[in-house]
C-alpha atoms as a PDB file:
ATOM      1  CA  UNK A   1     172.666  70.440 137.381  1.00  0.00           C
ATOM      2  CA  UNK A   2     176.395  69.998 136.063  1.00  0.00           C
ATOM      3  CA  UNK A   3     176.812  69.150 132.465  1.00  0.00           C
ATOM      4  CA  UNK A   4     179.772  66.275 132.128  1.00  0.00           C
ATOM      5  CA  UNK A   5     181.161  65.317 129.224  1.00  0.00           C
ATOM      6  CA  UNK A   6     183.360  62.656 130.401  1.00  0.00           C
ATOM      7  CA  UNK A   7     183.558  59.049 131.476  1.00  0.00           C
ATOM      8  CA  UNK A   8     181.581  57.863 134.777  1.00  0.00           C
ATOM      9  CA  UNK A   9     184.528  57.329 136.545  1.00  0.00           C
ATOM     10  CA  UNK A  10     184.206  61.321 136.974  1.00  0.00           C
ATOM     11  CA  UNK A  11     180.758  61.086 138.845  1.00  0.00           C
ATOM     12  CA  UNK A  12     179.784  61.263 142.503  1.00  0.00           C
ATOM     13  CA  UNK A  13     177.191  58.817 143.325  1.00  0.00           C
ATOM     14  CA  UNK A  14     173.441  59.595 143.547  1.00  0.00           C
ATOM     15  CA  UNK A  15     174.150  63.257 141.864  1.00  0.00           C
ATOM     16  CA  UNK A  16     172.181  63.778 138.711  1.00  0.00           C
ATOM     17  CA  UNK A  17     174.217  65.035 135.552  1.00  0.00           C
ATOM     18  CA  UNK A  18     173.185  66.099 132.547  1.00  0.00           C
ATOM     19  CA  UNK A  19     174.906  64.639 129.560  1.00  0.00           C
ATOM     20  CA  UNK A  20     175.452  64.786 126.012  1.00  0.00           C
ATOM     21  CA  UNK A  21     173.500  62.499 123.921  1.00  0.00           C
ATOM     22  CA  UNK A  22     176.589  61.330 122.182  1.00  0.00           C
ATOM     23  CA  UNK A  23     177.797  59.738 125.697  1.00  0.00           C
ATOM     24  CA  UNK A  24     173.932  58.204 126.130  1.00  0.00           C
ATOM     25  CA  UNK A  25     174.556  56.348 122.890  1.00  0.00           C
ATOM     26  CA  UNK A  26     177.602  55.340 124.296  1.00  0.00           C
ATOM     27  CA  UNK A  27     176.944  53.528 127.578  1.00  0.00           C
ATOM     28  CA  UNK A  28     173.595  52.186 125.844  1.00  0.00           C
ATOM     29  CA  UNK A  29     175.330  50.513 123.328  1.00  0.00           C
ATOM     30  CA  UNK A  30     178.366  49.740 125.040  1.00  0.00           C
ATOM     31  CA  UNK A  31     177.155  45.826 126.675  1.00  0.00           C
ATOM     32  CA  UNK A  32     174.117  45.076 127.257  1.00  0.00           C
ATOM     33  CA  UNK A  33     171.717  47.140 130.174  1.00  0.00           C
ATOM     34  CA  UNK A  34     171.916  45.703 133.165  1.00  0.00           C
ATOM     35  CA  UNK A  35     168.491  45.058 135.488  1.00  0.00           C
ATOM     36  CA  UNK A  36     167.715  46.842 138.349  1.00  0.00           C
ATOM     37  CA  UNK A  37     167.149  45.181 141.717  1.00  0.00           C
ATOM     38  CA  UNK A  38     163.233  44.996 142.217  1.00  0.00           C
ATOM     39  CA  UNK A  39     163.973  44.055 146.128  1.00  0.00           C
ATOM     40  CA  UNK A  40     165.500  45.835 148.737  1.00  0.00           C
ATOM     41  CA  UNK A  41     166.194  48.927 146.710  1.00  0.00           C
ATOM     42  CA  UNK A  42     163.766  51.864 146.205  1.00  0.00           C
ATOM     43  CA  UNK A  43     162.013  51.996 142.977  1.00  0.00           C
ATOM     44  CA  UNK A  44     163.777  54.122 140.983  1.00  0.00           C
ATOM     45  CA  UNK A  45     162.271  57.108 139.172  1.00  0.00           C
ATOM     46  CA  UNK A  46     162.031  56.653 135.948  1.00  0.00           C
ATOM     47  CA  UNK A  47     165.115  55.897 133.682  1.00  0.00           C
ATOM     48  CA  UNK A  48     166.007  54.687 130.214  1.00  0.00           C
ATOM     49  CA  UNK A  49     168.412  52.057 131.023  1.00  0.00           C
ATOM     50  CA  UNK A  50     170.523  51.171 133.583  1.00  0.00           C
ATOM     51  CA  UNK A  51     175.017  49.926 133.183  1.00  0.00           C
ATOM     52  CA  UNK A  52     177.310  48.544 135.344  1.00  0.00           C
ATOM     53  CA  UNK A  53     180.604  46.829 134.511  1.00  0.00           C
ATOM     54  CA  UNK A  54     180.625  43.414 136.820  1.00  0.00           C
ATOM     55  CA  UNK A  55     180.434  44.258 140.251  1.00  0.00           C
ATOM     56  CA  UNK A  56     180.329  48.290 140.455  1.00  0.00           C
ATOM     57  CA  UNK A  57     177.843  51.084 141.236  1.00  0.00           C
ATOM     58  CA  UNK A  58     174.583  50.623 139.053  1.00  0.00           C
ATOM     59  CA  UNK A  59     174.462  54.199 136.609  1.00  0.00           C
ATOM     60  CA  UNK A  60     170.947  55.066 135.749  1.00  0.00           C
ATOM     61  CA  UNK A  61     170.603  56.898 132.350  1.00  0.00           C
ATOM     62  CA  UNK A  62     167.681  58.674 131.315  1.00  0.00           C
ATOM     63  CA  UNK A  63     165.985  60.942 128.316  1.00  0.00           C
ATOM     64  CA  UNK A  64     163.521  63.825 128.064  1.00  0.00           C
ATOM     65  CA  UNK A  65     162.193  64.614 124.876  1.00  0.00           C
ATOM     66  CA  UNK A  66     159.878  67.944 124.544  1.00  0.00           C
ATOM     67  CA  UNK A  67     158.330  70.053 121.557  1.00  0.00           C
ATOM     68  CA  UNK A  68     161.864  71.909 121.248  1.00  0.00           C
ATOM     69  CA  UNK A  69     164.544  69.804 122.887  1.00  0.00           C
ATOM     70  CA  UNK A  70     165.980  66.627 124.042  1.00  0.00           C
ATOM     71  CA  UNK A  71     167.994  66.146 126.894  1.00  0.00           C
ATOM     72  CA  UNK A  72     170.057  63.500 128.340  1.00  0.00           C
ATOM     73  CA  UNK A  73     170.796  62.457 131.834  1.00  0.00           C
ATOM     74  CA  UNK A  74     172.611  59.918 134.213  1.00  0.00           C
ATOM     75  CA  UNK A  75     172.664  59.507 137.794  1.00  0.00           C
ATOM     76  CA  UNK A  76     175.429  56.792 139.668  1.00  0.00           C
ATOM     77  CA  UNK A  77     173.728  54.835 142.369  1.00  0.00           C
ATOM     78  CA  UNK A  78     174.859  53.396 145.816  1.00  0.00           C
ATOM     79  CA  UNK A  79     173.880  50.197 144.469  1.00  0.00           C
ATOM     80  CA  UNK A  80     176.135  47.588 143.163  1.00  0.00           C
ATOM     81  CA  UNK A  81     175.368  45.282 140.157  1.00  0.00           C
ATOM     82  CA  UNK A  82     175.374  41.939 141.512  1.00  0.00           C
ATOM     83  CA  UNK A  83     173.751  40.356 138.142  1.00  0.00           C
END
């Protein structure tokens, strides 16, 4: 899994990345999450949050948290926010 450190514009969709959890903060406080379609889409495996910017592909971001670590990730979907 590729570490990125930059903006989402640098992703390729449905390719999981792990992040830094400066950049998780980020995009979760940037606007407000956006929802993710409960019809016609698969269910999604579990995530955090989800962001979009108006009509663009839906980023999922999630976090793992163990006894020694916690790590950060975020996956760009095929699906477009249309909320």
């Amino acid at each position: 899994m590729e570490q990125i450190r930059t903006n989402l514009e640098n992703m390729e969709i449905d390719r999981v990345y792990e992040i830094t959890e400066e950049m998780y903060g980020y995009y979760l406080g940037v606007i407000p999450p956006v929802k993710w379609p409960e019809k016609g889409y698969p269910k999604a495996v579990a995530f955090g949050f989800a962001f979009a910017e108006g009509a663009e592909p839906i980023t999922l971001f999630t976090n793992v948290h163990t006894d020694t670590e916690d790590r950060y990730f975020a996956q760009m979907t095929r699906v477009i926010n249309r909320f």
